[in-house]
PDB file of N, CA and C in Angstrom:
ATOM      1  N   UNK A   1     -90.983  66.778-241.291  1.00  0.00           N
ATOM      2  CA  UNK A   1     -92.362  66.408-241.038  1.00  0.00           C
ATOM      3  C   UNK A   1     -92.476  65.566-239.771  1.00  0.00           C
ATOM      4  N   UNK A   2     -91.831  64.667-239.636  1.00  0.00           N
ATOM      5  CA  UNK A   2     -91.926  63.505-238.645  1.00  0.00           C
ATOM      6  C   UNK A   2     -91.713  64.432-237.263  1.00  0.00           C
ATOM      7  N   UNK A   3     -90.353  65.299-237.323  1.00  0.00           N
ATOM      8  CA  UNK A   3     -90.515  66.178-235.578  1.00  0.00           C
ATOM      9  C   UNK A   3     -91.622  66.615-235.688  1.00  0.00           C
ATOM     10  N   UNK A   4     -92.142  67.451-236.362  1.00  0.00           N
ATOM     11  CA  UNK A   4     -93.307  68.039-236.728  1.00  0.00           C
ATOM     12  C   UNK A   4     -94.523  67.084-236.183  1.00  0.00           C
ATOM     13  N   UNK A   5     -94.493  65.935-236.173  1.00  0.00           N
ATOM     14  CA  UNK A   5     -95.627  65.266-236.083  1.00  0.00           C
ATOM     15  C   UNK A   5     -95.215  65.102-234.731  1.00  0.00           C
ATOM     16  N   UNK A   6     -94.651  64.686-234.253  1.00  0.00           N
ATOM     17  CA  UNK A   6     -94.071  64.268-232.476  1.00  0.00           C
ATOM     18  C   UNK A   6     -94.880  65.335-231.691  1.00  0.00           C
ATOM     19  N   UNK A   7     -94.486  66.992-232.094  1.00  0.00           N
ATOM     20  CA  UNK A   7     -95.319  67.336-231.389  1.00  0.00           C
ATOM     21  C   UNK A   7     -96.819  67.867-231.139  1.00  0.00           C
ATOM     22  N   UNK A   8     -96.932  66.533-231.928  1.00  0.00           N
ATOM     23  CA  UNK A   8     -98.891  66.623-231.571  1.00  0.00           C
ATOM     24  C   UNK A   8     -99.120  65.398-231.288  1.00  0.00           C
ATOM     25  N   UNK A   9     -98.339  64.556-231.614  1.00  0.00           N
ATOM     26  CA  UNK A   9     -98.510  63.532-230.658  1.00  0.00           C
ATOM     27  C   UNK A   9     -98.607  63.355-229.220  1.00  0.00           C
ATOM     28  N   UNK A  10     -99.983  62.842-228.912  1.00  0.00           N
ATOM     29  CA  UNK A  10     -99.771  62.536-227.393  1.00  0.00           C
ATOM     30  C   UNK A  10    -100.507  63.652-226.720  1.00  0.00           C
ATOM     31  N   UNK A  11    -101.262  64.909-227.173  1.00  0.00           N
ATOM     32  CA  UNK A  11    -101.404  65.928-226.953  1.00  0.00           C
ATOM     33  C   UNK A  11    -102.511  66.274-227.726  1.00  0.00           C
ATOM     34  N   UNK A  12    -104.088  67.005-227.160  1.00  0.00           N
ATOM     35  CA  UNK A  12    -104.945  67.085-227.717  1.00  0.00           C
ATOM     36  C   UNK A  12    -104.560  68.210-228.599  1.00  0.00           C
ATOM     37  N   UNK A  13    -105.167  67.922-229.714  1.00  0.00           N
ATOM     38  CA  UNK A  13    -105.319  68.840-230.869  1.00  0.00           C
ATOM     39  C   UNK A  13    -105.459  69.813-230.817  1.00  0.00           C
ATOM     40  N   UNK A  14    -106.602  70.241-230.268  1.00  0.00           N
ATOM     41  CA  UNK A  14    -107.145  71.668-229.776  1.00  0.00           C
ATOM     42  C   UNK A  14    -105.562  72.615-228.885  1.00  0.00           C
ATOM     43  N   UNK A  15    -104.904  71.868-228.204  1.00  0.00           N
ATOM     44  CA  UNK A  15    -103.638  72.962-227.710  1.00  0.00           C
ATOM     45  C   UNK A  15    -102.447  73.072-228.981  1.00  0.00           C
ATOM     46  N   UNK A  16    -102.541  72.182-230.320  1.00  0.00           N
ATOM     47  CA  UNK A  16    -101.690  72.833-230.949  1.00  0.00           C
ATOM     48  C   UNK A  16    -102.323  72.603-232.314  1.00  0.00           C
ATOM     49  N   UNK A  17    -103.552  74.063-232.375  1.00  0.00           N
ATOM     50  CA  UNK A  17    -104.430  74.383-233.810  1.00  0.00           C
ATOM     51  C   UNK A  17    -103.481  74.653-235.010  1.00  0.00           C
ATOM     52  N   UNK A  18    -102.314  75.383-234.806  1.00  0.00           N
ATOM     53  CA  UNK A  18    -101.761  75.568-235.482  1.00  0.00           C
ATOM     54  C   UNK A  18    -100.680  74.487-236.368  1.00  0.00           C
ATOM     55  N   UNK A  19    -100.314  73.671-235.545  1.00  0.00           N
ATOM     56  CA  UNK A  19     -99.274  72.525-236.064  1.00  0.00           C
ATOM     57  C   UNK A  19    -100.795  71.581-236.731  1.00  0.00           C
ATOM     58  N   UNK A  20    -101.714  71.230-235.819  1.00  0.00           N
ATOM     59  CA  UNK A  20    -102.579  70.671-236.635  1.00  0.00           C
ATOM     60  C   UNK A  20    -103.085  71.041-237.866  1.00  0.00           C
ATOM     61  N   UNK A  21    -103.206  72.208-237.980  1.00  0.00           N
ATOM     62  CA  UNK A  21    -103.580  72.549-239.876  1.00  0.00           C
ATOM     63  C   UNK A  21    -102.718  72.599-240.537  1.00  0.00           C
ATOM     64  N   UNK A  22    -100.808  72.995-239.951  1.00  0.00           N
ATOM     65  CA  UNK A  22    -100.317  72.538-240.637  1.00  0.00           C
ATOM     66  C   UNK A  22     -99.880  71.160-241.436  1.00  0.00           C
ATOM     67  N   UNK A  23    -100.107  70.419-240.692  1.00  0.00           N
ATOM     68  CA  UNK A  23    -100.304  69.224-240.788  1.00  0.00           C
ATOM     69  C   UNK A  23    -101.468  68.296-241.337  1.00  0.00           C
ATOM     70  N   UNK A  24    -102.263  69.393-241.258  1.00  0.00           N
ATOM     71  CA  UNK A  24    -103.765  69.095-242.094  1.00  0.00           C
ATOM     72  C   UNK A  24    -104.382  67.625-241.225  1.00  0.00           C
ATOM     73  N   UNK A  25    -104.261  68.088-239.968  1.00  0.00           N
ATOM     74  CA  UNK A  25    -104.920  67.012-238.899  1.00  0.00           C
ATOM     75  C   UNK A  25    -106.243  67.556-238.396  1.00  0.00           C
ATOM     76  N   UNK A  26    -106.608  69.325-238.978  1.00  0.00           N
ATOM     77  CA  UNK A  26    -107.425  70.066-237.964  1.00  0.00           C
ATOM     78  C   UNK A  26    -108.896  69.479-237.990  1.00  0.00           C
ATOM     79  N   UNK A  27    -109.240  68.000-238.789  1.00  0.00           N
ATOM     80  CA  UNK A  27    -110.733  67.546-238.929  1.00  0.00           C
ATOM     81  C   UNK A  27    -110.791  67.120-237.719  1.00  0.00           C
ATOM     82  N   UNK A  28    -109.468  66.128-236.839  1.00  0.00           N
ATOM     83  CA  UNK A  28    -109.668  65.821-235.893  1.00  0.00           C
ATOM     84  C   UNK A  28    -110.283  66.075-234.571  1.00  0.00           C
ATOM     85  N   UNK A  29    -110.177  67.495-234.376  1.00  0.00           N
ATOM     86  CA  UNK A  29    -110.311  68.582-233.263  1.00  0.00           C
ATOM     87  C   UNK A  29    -112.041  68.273-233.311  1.00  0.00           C
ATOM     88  N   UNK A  30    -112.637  68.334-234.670  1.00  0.00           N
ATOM     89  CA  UNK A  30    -114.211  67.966-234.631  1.00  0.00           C
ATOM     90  C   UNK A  30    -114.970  66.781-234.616  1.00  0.00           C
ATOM     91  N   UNK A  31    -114.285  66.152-234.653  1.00  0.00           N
ATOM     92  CA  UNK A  31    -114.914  65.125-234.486  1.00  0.00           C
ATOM     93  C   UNK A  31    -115.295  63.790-233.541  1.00  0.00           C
ATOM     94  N   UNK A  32    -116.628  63.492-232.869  1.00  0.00           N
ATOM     95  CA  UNK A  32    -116.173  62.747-231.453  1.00  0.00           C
ATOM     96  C   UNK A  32    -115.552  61.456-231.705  1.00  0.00           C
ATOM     97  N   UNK A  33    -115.080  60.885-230.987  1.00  0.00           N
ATOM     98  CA  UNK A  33    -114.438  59.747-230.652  1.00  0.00           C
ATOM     99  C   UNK A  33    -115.242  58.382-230.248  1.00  0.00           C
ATOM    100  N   UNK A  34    -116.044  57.309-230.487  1.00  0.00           N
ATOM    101  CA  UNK A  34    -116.086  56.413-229.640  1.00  0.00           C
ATOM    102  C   UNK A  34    -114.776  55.096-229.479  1.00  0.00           C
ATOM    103  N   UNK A  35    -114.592  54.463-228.615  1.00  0.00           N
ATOM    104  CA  UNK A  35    -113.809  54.093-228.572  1.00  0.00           C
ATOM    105  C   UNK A  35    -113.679  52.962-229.563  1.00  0.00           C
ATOM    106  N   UNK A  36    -114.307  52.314-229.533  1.00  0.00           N
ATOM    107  CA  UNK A  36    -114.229  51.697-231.088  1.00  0.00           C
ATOM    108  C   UNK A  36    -113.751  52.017-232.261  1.00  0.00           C
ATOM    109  N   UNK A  37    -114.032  53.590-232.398  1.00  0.00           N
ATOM    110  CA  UNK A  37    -113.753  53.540-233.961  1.00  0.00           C
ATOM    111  C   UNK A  37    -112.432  54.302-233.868  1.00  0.00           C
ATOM    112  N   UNK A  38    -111.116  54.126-232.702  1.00  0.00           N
ATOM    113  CA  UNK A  38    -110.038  54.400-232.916  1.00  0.00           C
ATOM    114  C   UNK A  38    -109.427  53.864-234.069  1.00  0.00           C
ATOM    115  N   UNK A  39    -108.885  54.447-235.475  1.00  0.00           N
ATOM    116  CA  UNK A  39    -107.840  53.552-235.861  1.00  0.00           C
ATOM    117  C   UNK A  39    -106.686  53.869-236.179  1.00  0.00           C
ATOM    118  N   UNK A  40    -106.728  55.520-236.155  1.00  0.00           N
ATOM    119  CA  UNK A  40    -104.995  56.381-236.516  1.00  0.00           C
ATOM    120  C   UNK A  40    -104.524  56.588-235.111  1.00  0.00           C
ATOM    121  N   UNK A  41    -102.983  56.697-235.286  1.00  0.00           N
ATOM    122  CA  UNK A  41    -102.421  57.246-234.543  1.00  0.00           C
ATOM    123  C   UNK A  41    -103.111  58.801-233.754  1.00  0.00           C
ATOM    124  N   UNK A  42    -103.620  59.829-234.452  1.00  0.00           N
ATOM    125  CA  UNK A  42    -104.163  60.536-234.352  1.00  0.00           C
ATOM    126  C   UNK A  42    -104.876  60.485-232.986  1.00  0.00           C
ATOM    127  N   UNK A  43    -105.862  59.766-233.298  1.00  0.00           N
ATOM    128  CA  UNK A  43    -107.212  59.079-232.682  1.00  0.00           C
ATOM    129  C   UNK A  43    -106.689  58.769-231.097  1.00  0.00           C
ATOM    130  N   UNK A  44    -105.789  57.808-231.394  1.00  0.00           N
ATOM    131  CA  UNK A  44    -105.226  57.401-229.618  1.00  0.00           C
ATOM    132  C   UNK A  44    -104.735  58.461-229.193  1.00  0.00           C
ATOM    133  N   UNK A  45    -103.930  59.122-229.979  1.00  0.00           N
ATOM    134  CA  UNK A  45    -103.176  60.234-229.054  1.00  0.00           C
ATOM    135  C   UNK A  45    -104.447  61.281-228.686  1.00  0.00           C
ATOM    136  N   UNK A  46    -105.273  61.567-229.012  1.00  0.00           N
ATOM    137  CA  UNK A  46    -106.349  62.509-228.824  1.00  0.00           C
ATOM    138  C   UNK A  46    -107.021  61.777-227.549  1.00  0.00           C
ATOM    139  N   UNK A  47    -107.376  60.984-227.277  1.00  0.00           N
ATOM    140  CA  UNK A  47    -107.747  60.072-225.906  1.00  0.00           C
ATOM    141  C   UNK A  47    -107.076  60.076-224.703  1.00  0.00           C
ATOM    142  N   UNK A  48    -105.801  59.753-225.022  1.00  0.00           N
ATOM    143  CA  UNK A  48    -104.784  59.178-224.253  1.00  0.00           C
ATOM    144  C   UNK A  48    -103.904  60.141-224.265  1.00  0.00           C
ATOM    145  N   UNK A  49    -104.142  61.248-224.038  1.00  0.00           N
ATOM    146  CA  UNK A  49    -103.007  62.511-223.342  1.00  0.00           C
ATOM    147  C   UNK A  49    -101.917  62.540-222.851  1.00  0.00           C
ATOM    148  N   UNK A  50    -101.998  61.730-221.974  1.00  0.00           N
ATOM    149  CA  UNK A  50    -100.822  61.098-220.954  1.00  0.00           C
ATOM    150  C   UNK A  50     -99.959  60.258-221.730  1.00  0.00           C
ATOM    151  N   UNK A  51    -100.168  60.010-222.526  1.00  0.00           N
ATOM    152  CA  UNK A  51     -98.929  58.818-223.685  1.00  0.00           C
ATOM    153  C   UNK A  51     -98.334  59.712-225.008  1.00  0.00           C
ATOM    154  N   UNK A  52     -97.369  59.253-225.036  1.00  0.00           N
ATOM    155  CA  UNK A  52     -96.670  59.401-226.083  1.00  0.00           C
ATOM    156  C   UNK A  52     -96.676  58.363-227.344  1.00  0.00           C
ATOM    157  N   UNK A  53     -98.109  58.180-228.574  1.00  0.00           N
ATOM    158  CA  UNK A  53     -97.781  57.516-229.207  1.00  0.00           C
ATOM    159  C   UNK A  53     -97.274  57.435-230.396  1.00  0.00           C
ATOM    160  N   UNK A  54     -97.003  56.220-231.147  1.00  0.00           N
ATOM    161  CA  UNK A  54     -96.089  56.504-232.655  1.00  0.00           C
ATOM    162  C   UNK A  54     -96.099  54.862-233.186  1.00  0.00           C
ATOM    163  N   UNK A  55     -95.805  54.720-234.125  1.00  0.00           N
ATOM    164  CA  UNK A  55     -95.829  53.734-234.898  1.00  0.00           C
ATOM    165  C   UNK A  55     -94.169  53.432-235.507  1.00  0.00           C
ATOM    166  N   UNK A  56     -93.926  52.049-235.302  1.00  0.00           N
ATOM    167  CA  UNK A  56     -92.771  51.904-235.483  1.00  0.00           C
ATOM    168  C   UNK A  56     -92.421  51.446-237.051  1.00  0.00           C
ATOM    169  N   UNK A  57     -91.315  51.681-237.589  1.00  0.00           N
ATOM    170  CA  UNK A  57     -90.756  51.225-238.946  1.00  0.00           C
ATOM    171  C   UNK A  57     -91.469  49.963-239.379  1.00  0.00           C
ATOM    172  N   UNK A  58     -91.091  48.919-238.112  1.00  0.00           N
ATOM    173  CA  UNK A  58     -92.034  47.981-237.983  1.00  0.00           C
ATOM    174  C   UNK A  58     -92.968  47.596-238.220  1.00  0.00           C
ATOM    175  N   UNK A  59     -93.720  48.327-238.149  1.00  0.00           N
ATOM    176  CA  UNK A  59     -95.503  48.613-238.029  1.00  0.00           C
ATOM    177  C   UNK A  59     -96.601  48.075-236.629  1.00  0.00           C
ATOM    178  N   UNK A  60     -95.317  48.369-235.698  1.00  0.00           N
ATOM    179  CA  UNK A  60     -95.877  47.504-234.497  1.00  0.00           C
ATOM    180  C   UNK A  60     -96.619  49.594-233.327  1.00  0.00           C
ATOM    181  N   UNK A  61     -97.449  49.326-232.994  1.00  0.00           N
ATOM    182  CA  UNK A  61     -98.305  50.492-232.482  1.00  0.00           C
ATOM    183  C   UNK A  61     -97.446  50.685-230.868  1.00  0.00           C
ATOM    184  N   UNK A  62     -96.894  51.704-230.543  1.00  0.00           N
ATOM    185  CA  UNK A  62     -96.193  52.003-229.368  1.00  0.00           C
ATOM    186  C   UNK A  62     -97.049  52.967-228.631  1.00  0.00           C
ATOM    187  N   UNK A  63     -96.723  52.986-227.354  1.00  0.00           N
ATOM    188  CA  UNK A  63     -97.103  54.213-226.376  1.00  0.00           C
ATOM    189  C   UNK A  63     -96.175  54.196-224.904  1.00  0.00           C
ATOM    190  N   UNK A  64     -95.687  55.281-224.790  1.00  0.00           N
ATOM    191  CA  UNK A  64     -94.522  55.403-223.902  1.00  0.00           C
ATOM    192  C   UNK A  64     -95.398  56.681-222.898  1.00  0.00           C
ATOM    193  N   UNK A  65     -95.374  56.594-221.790  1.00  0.00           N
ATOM    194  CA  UNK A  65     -96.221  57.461-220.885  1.00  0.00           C
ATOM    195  C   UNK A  65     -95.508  58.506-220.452  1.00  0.00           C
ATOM    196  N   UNK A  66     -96.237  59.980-220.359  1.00  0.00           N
ATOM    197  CA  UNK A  66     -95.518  61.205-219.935  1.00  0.00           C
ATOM    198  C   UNK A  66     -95.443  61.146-218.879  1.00  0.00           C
ATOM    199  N   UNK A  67     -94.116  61.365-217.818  1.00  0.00           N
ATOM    200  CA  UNK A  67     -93.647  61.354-216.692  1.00  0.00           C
ATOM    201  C   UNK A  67     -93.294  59.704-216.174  1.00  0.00           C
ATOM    202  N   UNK A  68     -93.167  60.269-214.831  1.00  0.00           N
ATOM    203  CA  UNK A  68     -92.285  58.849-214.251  1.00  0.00           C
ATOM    204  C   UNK A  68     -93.377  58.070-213.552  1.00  0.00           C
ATOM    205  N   UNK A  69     -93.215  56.760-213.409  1.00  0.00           N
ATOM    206  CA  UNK A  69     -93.845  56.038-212.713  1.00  0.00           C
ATOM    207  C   UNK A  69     -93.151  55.100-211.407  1.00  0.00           C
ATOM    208  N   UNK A  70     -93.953  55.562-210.167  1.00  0.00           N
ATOM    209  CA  UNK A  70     -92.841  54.991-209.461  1.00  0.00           C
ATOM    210  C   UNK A  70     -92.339  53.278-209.112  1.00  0.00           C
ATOM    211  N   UNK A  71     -91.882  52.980-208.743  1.00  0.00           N
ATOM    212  CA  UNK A  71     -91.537  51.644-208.841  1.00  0.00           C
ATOM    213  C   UNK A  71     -92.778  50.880-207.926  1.00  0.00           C
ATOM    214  N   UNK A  72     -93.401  51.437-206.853  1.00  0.00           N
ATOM    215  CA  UNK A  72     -94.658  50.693-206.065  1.00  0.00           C
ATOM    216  C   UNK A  72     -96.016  50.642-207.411  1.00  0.00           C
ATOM    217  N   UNK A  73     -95.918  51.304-208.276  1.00  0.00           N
ATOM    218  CA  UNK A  73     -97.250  51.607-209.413  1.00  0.00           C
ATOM    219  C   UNK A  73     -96.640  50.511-210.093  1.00  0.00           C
ATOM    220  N   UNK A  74     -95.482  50.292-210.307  1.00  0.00           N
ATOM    221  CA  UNK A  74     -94.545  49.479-211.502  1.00  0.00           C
ATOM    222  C   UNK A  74     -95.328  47.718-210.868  1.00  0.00           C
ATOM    223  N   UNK A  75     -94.850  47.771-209.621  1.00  0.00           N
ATOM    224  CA  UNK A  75     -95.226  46.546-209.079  1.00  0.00           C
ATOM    225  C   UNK A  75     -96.723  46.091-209.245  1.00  0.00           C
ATOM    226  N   UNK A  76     -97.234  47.127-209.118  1.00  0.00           N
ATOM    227  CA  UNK A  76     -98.614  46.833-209.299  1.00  0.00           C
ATOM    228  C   UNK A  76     -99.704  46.955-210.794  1.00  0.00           C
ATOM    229  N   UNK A  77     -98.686  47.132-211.471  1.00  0.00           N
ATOM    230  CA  UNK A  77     -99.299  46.933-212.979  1.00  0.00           C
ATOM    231  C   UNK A  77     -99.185  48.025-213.800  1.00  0.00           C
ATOM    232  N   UNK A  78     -98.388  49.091-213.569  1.00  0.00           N
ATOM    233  CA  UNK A  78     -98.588  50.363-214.133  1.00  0.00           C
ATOM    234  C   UNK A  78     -97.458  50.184-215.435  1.00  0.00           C
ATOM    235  N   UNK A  79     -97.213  50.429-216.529  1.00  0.00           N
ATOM    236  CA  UNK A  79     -96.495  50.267-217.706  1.00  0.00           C
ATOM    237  C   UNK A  79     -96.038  51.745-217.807  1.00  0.00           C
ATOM    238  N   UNK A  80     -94.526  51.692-218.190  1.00  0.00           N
ATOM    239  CA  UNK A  80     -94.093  52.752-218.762  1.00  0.00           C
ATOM    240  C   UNK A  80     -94.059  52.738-220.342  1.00  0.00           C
ATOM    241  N   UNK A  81     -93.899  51.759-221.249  1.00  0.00           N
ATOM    242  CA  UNK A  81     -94.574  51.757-222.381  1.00  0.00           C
ATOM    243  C   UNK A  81     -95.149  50.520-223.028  1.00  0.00           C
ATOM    244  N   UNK A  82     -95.911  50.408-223.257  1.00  0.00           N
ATOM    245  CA  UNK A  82     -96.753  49.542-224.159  1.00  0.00           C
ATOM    246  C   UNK A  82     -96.285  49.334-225.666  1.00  0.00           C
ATOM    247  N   UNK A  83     -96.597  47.969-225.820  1.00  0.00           N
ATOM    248  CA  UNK A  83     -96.752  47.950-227.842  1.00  0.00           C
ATOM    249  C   UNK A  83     -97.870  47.015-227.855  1.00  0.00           C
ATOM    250  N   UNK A  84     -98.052  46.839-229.301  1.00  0.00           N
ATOM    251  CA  UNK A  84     -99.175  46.092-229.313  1.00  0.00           C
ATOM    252  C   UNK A  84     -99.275  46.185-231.114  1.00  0.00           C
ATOM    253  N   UNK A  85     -99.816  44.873-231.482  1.00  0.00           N
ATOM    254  CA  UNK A  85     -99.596  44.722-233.105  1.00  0.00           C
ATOM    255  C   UNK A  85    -100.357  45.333-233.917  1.00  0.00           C
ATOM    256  N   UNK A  86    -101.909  46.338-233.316  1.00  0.00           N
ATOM    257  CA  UNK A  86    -102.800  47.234-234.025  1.00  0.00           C
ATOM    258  C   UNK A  86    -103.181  48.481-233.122  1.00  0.00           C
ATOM    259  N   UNK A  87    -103.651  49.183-234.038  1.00  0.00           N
ATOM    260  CA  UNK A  87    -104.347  50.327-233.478  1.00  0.00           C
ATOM    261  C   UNK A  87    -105.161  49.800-232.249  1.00  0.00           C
ATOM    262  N   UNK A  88    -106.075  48.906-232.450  1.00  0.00           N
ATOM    263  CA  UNK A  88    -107.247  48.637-231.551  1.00  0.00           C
ATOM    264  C   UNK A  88    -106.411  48.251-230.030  1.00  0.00           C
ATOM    265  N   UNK A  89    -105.387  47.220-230.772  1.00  0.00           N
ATOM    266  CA  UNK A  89    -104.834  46.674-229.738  1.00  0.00           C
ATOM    267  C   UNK A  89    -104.255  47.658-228.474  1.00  0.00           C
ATOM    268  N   UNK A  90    -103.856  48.556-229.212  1.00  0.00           N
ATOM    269  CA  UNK A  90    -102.603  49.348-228.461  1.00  0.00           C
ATOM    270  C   UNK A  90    -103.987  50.081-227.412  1.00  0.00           C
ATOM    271  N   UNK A  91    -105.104  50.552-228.050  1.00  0.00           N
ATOM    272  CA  UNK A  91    -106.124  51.275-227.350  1.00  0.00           C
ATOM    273  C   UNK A  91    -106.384  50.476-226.364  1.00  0.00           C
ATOM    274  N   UNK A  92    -106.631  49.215-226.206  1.00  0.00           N
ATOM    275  CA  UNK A  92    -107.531  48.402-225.431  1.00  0.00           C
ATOM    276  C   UNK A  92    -106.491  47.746-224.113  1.00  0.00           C
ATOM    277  N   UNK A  93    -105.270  47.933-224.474  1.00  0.00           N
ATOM    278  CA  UNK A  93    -103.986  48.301-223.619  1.00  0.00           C
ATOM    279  C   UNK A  93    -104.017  49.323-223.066  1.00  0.00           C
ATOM    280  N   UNK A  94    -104.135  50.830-223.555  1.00  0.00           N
ATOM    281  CA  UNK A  94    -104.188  51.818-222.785  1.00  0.00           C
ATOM    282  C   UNK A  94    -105.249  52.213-221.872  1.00  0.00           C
ATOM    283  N   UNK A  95    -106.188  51.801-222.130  1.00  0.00           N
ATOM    284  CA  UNK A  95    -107.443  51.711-221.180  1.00  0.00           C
ATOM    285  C   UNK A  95    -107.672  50.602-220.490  1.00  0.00           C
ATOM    286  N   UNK A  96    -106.711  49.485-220.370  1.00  0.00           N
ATOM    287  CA  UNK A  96    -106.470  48.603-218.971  1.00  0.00           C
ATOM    288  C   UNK A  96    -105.546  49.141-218.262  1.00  0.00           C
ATOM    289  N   UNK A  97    -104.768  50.361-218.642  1.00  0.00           N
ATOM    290  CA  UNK A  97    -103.666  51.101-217.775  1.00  0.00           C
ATOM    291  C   UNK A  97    -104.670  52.087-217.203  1.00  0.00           C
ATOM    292  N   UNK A  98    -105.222  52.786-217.604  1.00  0.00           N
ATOM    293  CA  UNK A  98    -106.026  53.585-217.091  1.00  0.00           C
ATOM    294  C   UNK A  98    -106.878  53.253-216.029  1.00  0.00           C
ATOM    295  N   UNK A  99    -107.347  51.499-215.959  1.00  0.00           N
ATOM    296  CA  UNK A  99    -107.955  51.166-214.763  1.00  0.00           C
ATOM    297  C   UNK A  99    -107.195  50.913-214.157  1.00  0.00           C
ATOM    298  N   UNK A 100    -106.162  50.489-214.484  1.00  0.00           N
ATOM    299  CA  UNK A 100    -105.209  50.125-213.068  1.00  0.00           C
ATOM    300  C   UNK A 100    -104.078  51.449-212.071  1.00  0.00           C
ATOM    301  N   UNK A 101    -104.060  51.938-213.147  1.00  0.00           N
ATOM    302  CA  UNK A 101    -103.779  53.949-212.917  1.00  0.00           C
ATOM    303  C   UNK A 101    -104.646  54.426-211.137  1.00  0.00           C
ATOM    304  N   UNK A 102    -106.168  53.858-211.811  1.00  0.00           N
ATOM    305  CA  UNK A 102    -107.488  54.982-211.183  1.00  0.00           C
ATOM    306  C   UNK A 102    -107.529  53.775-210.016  1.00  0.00           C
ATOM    307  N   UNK A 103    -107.138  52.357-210.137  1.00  0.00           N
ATOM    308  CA  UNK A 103    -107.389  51.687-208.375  1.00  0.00           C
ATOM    309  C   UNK A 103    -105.973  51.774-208.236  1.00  0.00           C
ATOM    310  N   UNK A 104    -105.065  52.753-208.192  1.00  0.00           N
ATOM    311  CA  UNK A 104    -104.087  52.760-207.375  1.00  0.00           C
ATOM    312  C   UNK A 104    -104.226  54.120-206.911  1.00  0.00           C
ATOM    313  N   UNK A 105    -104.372  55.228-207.586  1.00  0.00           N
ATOM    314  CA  UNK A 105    -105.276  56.269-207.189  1.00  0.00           C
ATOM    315  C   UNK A 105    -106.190  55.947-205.801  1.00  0.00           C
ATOM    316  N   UNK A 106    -107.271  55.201-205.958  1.00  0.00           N
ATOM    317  CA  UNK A 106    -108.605  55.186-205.340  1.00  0.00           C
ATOM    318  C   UNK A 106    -107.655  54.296-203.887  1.00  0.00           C
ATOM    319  N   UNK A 107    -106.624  53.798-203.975  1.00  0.00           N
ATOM    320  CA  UNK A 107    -105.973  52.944-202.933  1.00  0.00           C
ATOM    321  C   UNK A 107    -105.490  54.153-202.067  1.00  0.00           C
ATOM    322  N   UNK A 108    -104.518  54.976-202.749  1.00  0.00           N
ATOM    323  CA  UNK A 108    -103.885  56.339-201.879  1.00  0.00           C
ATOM    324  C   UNK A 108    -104.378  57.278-201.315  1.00  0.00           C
ATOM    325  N   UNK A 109    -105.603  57.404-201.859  1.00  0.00           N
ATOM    326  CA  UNK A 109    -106.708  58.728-201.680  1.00  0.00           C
ATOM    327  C   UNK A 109    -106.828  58.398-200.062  1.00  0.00           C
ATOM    328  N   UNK A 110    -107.087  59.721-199.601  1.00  0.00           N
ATOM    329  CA  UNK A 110    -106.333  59.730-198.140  1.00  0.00           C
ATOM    330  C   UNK A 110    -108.437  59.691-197.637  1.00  0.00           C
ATOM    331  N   UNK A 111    -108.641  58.734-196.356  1.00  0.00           N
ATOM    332  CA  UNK A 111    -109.946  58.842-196.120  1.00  0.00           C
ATOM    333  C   UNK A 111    -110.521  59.985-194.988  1.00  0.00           C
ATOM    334  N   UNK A 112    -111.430  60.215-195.396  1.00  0.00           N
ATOM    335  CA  UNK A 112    -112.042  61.253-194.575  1.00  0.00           C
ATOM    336  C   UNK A 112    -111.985  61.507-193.854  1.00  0.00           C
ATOM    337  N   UNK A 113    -111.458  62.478-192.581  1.00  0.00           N
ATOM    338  CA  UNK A 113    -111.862  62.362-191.115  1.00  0.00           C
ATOM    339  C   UNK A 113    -112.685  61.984-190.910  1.00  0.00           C
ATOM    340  N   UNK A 114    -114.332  61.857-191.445  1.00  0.00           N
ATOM    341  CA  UNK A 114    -115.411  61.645-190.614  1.00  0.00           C
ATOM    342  C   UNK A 114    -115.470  59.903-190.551  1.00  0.00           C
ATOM    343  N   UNK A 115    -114.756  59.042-191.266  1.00  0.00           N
ATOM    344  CA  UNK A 115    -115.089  57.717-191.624  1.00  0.00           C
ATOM    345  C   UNK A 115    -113.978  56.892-191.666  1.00  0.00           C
ATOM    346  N   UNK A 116    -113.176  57.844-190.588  1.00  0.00           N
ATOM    347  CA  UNK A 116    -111.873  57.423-189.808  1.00  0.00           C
ATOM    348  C   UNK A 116    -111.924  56.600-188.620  1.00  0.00           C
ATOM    349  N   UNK A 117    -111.364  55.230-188.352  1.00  0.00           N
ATOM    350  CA  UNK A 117    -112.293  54.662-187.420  1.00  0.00           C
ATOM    351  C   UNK A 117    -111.760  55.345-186.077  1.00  0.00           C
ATOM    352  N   UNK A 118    -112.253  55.495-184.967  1.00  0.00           N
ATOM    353  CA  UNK A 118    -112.228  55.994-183.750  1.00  0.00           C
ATOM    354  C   UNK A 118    -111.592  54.780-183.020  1.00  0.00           C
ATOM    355  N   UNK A 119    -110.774  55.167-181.885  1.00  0.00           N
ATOM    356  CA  UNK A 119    -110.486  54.666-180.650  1.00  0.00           C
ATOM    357  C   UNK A 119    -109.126  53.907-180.467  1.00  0.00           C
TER     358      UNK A 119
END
């Protein structure tokens, strides 16, 4: 069960219908999200695409991010995995990565020729 669950973790529902009903997760796929009312594992991983999450023996809420991050993103706030002691918590962590993700993004984004300064 548990591999079984890994791979829908981290990964919207809708690309694996089939592991989700086996799993009897397929209510998820219908239903919207506000961010507030995250509280399963489920829930974050359906948001947060880009992470790998899971819950430890512990009971402490993890998220480990798909792919590499390079060491200039590292410096500047980017996490390769997160924990955090609740559901909410771990969410409200992953969406301060996400802003700091999108102004390092918005830093690289190459500027326009037209608003390139001249001379």
């Amino acid at each position: 069960m548990f591999a079984r669950l890994l791979a829908v973790i981290g990964r919207p529902l809708a690309d694996t219908a089939a592991l989700a009903d086996a799993l009897d997760l397929a209510h998820f796929r219908e239903q919207p999200l506000e961010m507030g009312d995250m509280t399963t594992l489920e829930d974050i991983a359906r948001v947060h695409t880009g992470w790998i999450i899971w819950r430890s023996d512990a009971g402490r809420w993890w998220a480990t991010r798909r792919g590499a991050v390079d060491l200039e993103a590292i410096r500047r706030g980017c996490a390769m995995t997160l924990d955090a002691d609740d559901p909410e918590g771990l969410a409200a962590a992953l969406t301060a990565q996400e802003e700091v993700t999108a102004e390092i993004v918005a830093d690289l984004a190459p500027i326009p020729a037209d608003s390139a300064p001249t001379g």
